[in-house]
C-alpha atoms as a PDB file:
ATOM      1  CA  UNK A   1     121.727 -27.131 105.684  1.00  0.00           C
ATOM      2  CA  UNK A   2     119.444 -28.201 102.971  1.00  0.00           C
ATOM      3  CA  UNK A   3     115.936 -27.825 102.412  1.00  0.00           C
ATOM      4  CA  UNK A   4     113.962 -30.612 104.454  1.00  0.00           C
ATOM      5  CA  UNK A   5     110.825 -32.029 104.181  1.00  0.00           C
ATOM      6  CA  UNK A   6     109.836 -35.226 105.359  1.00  0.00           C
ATOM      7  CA  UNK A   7     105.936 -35.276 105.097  1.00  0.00           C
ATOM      8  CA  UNK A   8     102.841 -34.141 103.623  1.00  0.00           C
ATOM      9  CA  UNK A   9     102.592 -31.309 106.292  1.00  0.00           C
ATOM     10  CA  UNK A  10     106.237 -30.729 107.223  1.00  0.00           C
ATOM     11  CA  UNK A  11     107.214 -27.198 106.655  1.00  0.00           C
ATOM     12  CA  UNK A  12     108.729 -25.454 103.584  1.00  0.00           C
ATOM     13  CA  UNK A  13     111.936 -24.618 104.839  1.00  0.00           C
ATOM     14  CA  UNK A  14     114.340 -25.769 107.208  1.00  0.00           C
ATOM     15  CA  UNK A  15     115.764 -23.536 110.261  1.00  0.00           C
ATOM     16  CA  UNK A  16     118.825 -20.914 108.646  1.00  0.00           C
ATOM     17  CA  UNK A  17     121.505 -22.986 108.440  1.00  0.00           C
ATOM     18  CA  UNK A  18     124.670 -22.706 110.765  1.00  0.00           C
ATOM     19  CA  UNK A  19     127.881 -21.838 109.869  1.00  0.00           C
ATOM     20  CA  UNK A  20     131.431 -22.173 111.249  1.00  0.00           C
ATOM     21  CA  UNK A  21     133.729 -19.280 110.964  1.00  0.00           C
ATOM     22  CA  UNK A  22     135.686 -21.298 108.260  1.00  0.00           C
ATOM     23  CA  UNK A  23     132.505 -21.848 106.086  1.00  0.00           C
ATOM     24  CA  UNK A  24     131.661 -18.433 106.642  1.00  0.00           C
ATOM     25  CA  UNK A  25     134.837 -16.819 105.527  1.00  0.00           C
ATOM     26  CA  UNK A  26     135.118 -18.944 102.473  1.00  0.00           C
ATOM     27  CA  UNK A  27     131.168 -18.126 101.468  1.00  0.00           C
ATOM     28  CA  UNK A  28     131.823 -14.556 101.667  1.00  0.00           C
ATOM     29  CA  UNK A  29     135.240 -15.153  99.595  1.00  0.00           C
ATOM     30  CA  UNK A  30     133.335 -16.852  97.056  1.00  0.00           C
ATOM     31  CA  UNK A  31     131.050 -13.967  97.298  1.00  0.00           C
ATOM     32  CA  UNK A  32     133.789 -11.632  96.405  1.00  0.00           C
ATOM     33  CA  UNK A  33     135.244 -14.147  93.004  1.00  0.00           C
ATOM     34  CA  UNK A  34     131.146 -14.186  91.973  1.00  0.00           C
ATOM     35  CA  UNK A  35     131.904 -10.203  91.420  1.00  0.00           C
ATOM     36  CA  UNK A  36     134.562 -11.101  89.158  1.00  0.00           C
ATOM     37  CA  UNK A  37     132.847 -14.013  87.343  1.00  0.00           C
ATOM     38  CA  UNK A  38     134.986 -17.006  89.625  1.00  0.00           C
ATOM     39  CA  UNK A  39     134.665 -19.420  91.697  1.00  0.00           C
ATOM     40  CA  UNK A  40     135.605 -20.520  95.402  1.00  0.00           C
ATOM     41  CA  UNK A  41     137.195 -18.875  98.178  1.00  0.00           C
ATOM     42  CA  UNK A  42     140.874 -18.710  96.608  1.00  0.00           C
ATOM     43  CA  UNK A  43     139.770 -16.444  93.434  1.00  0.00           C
ATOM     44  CA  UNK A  44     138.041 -14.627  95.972  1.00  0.00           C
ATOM     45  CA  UNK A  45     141.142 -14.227  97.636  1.00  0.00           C
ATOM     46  CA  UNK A  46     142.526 -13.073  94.712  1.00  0.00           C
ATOM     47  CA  UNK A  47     140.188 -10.720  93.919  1.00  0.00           C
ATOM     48  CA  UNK A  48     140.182  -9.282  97.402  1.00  0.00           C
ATOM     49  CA  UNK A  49     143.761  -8.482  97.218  1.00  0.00           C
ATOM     50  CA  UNK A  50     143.623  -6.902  93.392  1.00  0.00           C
ATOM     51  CA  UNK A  51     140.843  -4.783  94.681  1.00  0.00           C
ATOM     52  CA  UNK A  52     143.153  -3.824  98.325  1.00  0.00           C
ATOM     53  CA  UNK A  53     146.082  -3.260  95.280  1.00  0.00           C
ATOM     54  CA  UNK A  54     144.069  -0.609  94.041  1.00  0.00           C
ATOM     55  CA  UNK A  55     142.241   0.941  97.071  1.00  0.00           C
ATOM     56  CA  UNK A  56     142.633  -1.041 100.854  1.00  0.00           C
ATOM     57  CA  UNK A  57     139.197   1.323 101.614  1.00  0.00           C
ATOM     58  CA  UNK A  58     137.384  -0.384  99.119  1.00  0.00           C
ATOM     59  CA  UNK A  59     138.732  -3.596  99.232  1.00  0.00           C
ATOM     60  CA  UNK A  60     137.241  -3.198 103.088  1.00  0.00           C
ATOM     61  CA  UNK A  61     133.888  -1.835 101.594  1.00  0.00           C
ATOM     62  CA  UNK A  62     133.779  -4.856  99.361  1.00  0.00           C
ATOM     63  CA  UNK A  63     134.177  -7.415 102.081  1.00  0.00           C
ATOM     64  CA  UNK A  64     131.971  -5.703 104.349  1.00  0.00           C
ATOM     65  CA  UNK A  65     129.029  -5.930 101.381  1.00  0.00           C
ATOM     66  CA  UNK A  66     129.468  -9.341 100.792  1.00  0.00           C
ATOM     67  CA  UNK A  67     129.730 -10.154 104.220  1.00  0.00           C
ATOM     68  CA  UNK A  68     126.599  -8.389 104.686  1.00  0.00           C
ATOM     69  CA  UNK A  69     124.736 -10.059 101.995  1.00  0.00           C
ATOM     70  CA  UNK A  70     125.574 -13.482 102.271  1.00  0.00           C
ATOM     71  CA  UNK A  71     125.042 -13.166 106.155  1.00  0.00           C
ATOM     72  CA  UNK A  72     121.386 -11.514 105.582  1.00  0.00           C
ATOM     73  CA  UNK A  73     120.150 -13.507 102.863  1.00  0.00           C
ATOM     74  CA  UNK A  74     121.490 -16.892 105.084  1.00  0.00           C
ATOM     75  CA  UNK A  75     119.215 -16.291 107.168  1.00  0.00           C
ATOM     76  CA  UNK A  76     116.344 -16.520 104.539  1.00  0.00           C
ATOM     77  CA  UNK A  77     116.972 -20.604 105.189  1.00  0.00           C
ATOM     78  CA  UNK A  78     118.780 -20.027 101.815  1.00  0.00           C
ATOM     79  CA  UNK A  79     120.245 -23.712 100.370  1.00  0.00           C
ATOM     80  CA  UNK A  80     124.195 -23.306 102.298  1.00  0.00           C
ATOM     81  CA  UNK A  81     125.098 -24.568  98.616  1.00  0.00           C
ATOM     82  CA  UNK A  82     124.238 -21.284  97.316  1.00  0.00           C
ATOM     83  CA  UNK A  83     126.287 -19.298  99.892  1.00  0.00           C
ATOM     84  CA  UNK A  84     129.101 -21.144  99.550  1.00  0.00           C
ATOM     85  CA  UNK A  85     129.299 -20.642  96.123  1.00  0.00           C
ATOM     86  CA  UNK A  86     129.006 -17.186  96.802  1.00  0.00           C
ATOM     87  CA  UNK A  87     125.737 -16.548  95.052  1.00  0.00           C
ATOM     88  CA  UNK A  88     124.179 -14.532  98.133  1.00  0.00           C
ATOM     89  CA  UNK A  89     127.228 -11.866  98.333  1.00  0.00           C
ATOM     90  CA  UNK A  90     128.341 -10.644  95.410  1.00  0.00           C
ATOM     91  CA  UNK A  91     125.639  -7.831  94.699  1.00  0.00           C
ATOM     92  CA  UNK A  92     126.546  -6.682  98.147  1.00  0.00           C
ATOM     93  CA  UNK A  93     129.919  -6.434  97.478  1.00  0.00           C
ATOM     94  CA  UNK A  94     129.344  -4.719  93.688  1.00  0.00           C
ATOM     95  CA  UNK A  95     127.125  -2.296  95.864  1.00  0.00           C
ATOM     96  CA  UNK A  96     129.492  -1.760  98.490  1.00  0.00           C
ATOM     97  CA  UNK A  97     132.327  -0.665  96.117  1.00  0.00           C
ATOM     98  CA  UNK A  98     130.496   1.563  93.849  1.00  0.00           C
ATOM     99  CA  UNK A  99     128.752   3.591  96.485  1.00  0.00           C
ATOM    100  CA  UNK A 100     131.871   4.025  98.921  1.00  0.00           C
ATOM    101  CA  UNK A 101     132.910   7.274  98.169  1.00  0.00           C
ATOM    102  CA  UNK A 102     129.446   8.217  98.480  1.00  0.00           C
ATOM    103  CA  UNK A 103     129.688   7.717 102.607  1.00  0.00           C
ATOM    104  CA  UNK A 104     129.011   5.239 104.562  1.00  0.00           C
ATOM    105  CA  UNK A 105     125.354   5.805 104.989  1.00  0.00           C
ATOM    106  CA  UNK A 106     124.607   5.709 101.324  1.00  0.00           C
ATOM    107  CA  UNK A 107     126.986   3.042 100.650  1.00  0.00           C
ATOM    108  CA  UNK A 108     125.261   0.752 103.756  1.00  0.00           C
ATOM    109  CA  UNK A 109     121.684   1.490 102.507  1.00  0.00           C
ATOM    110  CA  UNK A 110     123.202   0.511  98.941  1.00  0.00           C
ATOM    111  CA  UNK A 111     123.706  -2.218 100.490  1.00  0.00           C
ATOM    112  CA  UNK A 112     120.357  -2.845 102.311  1.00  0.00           C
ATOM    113  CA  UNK A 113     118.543  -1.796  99.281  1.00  0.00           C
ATOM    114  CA  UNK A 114     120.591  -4.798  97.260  1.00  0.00           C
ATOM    115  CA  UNK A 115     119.613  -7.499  99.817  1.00  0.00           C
ATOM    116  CA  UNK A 116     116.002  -6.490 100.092  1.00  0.00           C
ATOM    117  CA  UNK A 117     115.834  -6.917  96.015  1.00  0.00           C
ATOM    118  CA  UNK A 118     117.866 -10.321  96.095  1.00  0.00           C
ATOM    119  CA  UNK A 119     115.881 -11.717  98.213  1.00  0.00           C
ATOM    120  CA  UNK A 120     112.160 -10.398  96.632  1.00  0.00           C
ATOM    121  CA  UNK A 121     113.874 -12.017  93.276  1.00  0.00           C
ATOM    122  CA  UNK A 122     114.624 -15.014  95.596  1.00  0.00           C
ATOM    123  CA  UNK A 123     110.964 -15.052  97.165  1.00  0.00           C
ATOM    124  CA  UNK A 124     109.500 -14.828  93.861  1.00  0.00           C
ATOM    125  CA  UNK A 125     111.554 -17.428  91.922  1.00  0.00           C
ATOM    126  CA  UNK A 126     113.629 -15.144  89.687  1.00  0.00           C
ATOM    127  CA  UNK A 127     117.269 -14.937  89.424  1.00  0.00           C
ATOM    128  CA  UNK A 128     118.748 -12.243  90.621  1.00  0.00           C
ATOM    129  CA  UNK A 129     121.872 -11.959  88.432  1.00  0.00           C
ATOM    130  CA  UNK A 130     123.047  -8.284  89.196  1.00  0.00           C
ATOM    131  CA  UNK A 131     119.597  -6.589  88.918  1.00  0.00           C
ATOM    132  CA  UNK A 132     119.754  -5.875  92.937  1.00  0.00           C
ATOM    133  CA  UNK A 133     123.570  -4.411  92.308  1.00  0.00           C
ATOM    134  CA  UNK A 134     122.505  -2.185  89.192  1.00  0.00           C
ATOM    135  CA  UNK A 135     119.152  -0.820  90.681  1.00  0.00           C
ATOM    136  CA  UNK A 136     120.557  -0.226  93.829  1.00  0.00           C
ATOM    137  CA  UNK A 137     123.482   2.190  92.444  1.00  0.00           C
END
């Protein structure tokens, strides 16, 4: 859902948008092909599956990062056009798959630590880039 106004006191931002499982499994794919500089749910795919090559407990750190991300920074009433092009995941996925073999505690308040600093970059007009993913490791 896109930003809506329609009025001279209408509010800022729309209600979170809604997603289907389908939207929502290729936003968090894109999230994972952001990581590695692509885009769309197919590179993400692909990157999923070099990463699961590699290390299936990582590849299942990085998907549960992303997923985490783009889900909590949705709910900001973030433009959908930004999580489906996987903008809103990737640091949570970077996060995720540097701090796994740290534990699961560290590596979920990694992860927490990324989408607070996402989305004070997002709240203050700044792009985030990867500064949540490299001050949160």
């Amino acid at each position: 859902m896109a930003l809506v106004k329609s009025g001279a006191h209408a509010p800022e931002l729309a209600a979170a948008p809604h997603f289907g499982f389908t939207q929502a499994g290729r936003g968090v794919l894109a999230g994972l092909a952001q990581a590695g500089f692509g885009t769309g749910a197919l590179p993400g795919l692909l990157v999923l599956l070099g990463i699961a090559a590699s290390s299936r407990r990582h590849a299942l750190w990085a998907l549960i990062g992303t997923a985490l991300a783009s889900a909590a920074l949705a709910l900001r009433s973030t433009p959908a056009g930004s999580f489906d092009a996987g903008l809103l995941g990737f640091n949570g996925a970077l996060t995720a798959i540097v701090l796994a073999d740290s534990g699961a505690v560290i590596a979920l308040g990694g992860v927490v630590v990324s989408i607070v600093l996402h989305a004070a970059a997002m709240h203050l007009g700044l792009p985030a880039m990867t500064a949540p993913f490299v001050l949160a490791t």
